[in-house]
Protein backbone atom coordinates (compact mmCIF):
# COMPACT_ATOMS: atom_id res chain seq x y z
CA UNK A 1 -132.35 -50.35 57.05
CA UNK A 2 -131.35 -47.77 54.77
CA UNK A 3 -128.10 -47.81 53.27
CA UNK A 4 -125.61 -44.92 54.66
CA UNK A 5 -125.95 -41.77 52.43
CA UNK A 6 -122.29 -40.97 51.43
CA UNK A 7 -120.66 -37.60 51.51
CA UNK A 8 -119.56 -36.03 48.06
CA UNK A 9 -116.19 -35.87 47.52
CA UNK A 10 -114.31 -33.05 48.16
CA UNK A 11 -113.42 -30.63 45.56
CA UNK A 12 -111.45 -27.37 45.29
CA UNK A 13 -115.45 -25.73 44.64
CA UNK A 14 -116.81 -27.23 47.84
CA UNK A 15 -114.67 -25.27 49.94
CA UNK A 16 -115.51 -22.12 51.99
CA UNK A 17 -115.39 -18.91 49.40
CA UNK A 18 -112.58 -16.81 51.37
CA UNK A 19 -109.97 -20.56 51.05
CA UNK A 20 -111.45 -20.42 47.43
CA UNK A 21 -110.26 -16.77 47.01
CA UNK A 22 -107.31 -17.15 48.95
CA UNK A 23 -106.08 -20.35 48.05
CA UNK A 24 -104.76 -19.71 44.04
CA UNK A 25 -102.56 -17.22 45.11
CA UNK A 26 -101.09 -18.45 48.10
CA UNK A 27 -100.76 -22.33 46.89
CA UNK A 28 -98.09 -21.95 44.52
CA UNK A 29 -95.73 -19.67 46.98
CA UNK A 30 -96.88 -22.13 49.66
CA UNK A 31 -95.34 -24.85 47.87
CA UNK A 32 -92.61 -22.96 46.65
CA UNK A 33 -91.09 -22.22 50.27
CA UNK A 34 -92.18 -25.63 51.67
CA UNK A 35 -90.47 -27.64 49.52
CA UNK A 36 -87.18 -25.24 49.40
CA UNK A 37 -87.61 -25.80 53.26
CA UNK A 38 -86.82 -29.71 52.54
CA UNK A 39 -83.70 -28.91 50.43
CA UNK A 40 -81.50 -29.00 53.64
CA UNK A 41 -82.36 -32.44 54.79
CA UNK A 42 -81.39 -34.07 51.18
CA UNK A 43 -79.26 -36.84 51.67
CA UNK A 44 -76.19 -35.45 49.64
CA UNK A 45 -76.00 -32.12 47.75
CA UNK A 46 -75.58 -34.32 44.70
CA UNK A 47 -79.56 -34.93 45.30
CA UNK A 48 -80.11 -31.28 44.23
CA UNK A 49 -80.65 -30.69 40.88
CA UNK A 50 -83.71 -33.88 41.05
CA UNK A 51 -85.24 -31.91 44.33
CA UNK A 52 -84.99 -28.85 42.36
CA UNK A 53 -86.41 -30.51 38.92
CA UNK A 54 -89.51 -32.18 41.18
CA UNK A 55 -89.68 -29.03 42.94
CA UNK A 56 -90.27 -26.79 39.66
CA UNK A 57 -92.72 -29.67 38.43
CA UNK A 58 -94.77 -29.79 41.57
CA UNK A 59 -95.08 -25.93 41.61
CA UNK A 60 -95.81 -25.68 37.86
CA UNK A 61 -98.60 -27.94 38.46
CA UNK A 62 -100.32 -26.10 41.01
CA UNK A 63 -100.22 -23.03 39.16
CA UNK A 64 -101.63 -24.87 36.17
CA UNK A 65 -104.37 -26.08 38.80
CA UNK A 66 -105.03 -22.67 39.94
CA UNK A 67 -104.44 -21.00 36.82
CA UNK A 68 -107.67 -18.60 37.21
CA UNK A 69 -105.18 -15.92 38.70
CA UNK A 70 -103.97 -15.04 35.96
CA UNK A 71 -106.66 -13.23 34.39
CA UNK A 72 -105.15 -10.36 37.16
CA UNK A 73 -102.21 -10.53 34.14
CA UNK A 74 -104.85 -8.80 31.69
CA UNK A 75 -104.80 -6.49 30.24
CA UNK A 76 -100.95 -6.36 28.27
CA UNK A 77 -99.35 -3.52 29.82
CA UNK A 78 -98.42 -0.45 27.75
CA UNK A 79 -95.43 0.34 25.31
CA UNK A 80 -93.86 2.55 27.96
CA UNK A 81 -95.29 0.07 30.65
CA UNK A 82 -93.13 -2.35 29.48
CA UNK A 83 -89.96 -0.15 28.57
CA UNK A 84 -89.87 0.87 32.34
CA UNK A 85 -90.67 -2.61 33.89
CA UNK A 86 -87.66 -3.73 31.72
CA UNK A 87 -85.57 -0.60 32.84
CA UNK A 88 -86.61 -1.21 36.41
CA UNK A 89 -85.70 -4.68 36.35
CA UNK A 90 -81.85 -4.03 35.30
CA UNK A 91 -81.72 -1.78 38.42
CA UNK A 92 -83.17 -4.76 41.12
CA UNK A 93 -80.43 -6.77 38.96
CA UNK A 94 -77.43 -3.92 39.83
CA UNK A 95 -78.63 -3.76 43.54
CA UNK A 96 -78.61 -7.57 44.23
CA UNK A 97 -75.29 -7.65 42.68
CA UNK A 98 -73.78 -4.22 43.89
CA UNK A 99 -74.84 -4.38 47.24
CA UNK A 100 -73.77 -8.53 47.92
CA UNK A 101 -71.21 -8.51 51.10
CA UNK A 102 -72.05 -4.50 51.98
CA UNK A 103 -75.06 -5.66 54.62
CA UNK A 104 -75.11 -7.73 57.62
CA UNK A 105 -76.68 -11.08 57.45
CA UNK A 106 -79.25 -11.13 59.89
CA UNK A 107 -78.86 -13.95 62.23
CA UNK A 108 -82.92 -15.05 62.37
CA UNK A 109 -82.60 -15.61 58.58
CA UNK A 110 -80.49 -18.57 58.63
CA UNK A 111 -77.01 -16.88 57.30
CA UNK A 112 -76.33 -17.13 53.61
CA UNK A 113 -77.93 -18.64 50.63
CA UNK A 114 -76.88 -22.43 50.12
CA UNK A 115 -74.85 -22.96 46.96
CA UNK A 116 -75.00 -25.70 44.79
CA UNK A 117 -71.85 -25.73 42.27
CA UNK A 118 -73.18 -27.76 39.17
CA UNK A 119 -69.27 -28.32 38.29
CA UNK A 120 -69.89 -31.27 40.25
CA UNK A 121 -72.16 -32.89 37.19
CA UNK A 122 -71.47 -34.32 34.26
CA UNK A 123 -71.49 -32.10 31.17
CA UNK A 124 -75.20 -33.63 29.99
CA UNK A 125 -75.98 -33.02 34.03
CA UNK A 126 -74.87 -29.57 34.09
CA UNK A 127 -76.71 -28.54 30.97
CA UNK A 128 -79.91 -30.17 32.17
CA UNK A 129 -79.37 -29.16 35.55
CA UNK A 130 -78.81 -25.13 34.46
CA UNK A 131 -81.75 -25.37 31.92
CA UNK A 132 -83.80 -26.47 34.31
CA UNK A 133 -82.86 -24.30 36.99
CA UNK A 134 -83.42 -21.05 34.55
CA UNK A 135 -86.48 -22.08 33.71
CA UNK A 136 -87.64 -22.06 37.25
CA UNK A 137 -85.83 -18.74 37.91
CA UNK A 138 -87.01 -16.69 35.32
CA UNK A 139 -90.78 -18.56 33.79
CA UNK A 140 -91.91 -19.69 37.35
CA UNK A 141 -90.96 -17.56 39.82
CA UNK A 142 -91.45 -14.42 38.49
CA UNK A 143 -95.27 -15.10 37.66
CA UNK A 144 -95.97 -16.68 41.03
CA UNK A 145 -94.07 -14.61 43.48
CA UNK A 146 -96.04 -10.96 41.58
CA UNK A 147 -99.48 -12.94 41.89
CA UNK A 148 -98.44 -13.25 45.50
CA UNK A 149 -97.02 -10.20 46.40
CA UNK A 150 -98.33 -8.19 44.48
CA UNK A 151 -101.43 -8.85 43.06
CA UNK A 152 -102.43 -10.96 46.29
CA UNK A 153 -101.11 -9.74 49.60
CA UNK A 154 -100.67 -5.73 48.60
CA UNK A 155 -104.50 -5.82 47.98
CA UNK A 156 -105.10 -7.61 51.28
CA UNK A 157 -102.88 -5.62 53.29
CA UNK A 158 -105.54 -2.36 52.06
CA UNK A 159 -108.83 -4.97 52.68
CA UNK A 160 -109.06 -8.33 53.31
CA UNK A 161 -111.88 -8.58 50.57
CA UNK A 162 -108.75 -8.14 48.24
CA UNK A 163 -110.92 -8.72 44.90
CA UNK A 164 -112.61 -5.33 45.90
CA UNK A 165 -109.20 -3.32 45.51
CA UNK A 166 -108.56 -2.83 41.86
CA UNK A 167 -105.00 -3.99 40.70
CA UNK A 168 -102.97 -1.07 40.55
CA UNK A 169 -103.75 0.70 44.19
CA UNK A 170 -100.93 0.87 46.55
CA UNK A 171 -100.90 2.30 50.25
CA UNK A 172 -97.57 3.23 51.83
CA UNK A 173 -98.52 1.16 54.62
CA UNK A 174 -99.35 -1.86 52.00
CA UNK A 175 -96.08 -1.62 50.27
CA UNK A 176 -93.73 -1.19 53.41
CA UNK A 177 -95.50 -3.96 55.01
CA UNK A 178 -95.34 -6.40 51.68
CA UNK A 179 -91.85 -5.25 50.99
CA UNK A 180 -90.89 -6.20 54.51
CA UNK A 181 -92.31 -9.64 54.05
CA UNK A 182 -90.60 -9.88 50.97
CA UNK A 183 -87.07 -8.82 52.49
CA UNK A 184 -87.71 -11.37 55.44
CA UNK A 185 -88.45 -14.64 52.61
CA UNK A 186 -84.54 -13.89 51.24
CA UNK A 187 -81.45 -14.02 52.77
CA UNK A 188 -80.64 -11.40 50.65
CA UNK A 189 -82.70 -9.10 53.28
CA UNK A 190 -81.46 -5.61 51.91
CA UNK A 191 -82.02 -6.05 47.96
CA UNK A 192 -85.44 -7.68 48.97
CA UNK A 193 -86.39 -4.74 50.77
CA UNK A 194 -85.47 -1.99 47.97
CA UNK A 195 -86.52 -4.60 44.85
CA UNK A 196 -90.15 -5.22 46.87
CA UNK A 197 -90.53 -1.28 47.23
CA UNK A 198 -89.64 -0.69 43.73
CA UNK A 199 -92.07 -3.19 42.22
CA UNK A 200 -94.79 -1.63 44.49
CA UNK A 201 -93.97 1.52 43.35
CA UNK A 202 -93.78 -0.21 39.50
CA UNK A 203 -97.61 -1.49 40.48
CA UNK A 204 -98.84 1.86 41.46
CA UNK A 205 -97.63 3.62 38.27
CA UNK A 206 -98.42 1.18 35.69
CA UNK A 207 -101.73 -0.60 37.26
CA UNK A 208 -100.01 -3.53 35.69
CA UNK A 209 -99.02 -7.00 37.05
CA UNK A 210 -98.24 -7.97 33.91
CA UNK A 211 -95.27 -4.71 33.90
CA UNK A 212 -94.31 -6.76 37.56
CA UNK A 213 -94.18 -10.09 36.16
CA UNK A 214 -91.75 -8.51 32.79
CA UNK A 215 -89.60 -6.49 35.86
CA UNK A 216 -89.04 -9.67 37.38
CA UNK A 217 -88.49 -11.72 34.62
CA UNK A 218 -85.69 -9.63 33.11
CA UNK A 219 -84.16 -9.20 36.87
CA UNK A 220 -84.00 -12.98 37.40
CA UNK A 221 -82.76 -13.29 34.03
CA UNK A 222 -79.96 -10.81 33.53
CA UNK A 223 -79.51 -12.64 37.24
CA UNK A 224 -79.46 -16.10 35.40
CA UNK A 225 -76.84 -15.13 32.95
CA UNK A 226 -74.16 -13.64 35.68
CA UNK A 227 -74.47 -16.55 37.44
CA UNK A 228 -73.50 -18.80 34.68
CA UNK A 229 -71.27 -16.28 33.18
CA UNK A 230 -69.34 -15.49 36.19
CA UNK A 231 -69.87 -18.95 38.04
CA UNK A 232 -71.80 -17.19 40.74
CA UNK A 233 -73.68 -20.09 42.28
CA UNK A 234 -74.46 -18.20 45.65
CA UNK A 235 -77.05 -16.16 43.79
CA UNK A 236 -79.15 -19.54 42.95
């Protein structure tokens, strides 16, 4: 008899060419949420700042993995491009500040973001523990959450062959439907809402996700430094 002809193994190229499309962008946010989901079962809040740090090295390595989206980053956006995302970013920054307590929570989304107060740590803890936790906030998220949003799921939204829709075209229907996804993946429901309409309306001006992914990163940023500044842990 014959021995048994074995299957090749699996790899990320042997799968069906819509997961292979799909898959890079929606990985990395995947594993994002997923593991935030866990957060609430940790045994103490003390075990927050290690969930966090594995959390930011898990995701990190599946955009590394899956790092063929970013070519949709190309080209650099323009001079003005840029002045404007960083403009527009200052002004999702001033809503999620100046509109905290002046919306109802809405009671589906699980009431208010969970705190964690690094005060708790030792000095060396709390200096890892913010680094860390900035690093995720403003050289993670930023790129993965505008490959998802806006590069990914606006495109789909307009065809479901996204990689037909050139970067840069926006529907109203696409970016009140994305924007409305966005609000509903943050407690912060209201901000969400105006900051995902303003980024689509960012997109459809500049063509850019690059101009997205700058917006973002200076929102979470300036974000970043209140938070620290002002001790503001509710915003992280």
């Amino acid at each position: 008899m014959s021995a048994p002809v074995e299957s090749p193994p699996q790899t990320f190229d042997a799968l069906p060419t819509v997961t292979r499309d799909f898959l890079p962008y929606i990985a990395p946010m995947f594993a994002y949420v997923a593991l935030s989901s866990l957060e609430g079962y940790l045994p103490s809040p003390g075990w927050y700042p290690a969930a966090y740090a594995a959390k930011a090295a898990v995701v990190a390595a599946i955009m590394w993995y899956f790092r063929s989206t970013w070519s949709d980053l190309r080209p650099a956006p323009r001079i003005l491009d840029v002045v404007l995302a960083t403009a527009v970013g200052l002004v999702v920054f001033a809503l999620w500040i100046g509109l905290d307590g002046r919306y109802p929570d809405l009671p589906f989304m699980g009431g208010a973001r969970q705190a964690f107060d690094p005060e708790v740590l030792s000095p060396a803890g709390r200096m890892a523990f913010v680094a860390v936790r900035l690093a995720g906030l403003v050289l993670l998220v930023p790129v993965f959450e505008e490959l998802f949003w806006r590069s990914f799921l606006i495109r789909w939204l307009i065809d479901q062959e996204f990689w037909k829709v050139p970067i840069g075209r926006v529907t109203w229907t696409a970016a009140l439907i994305s924007s409305g996804a966005f609000a509903l993946a943050h407690p912060e429901w209201l901000p969400a809402l105006l900051t995902g309409l303003i980024w689509a309306g960012l997109l459809a001006y500049s063509h850019s996700i690059s101009a997205c992914v700058i917006s973002h990163v200076v929102a979470n940023l300036a974000l970043g430094i209140y938070v620290i500044a002002t001790r503001s842990w509710k915003f992280w």
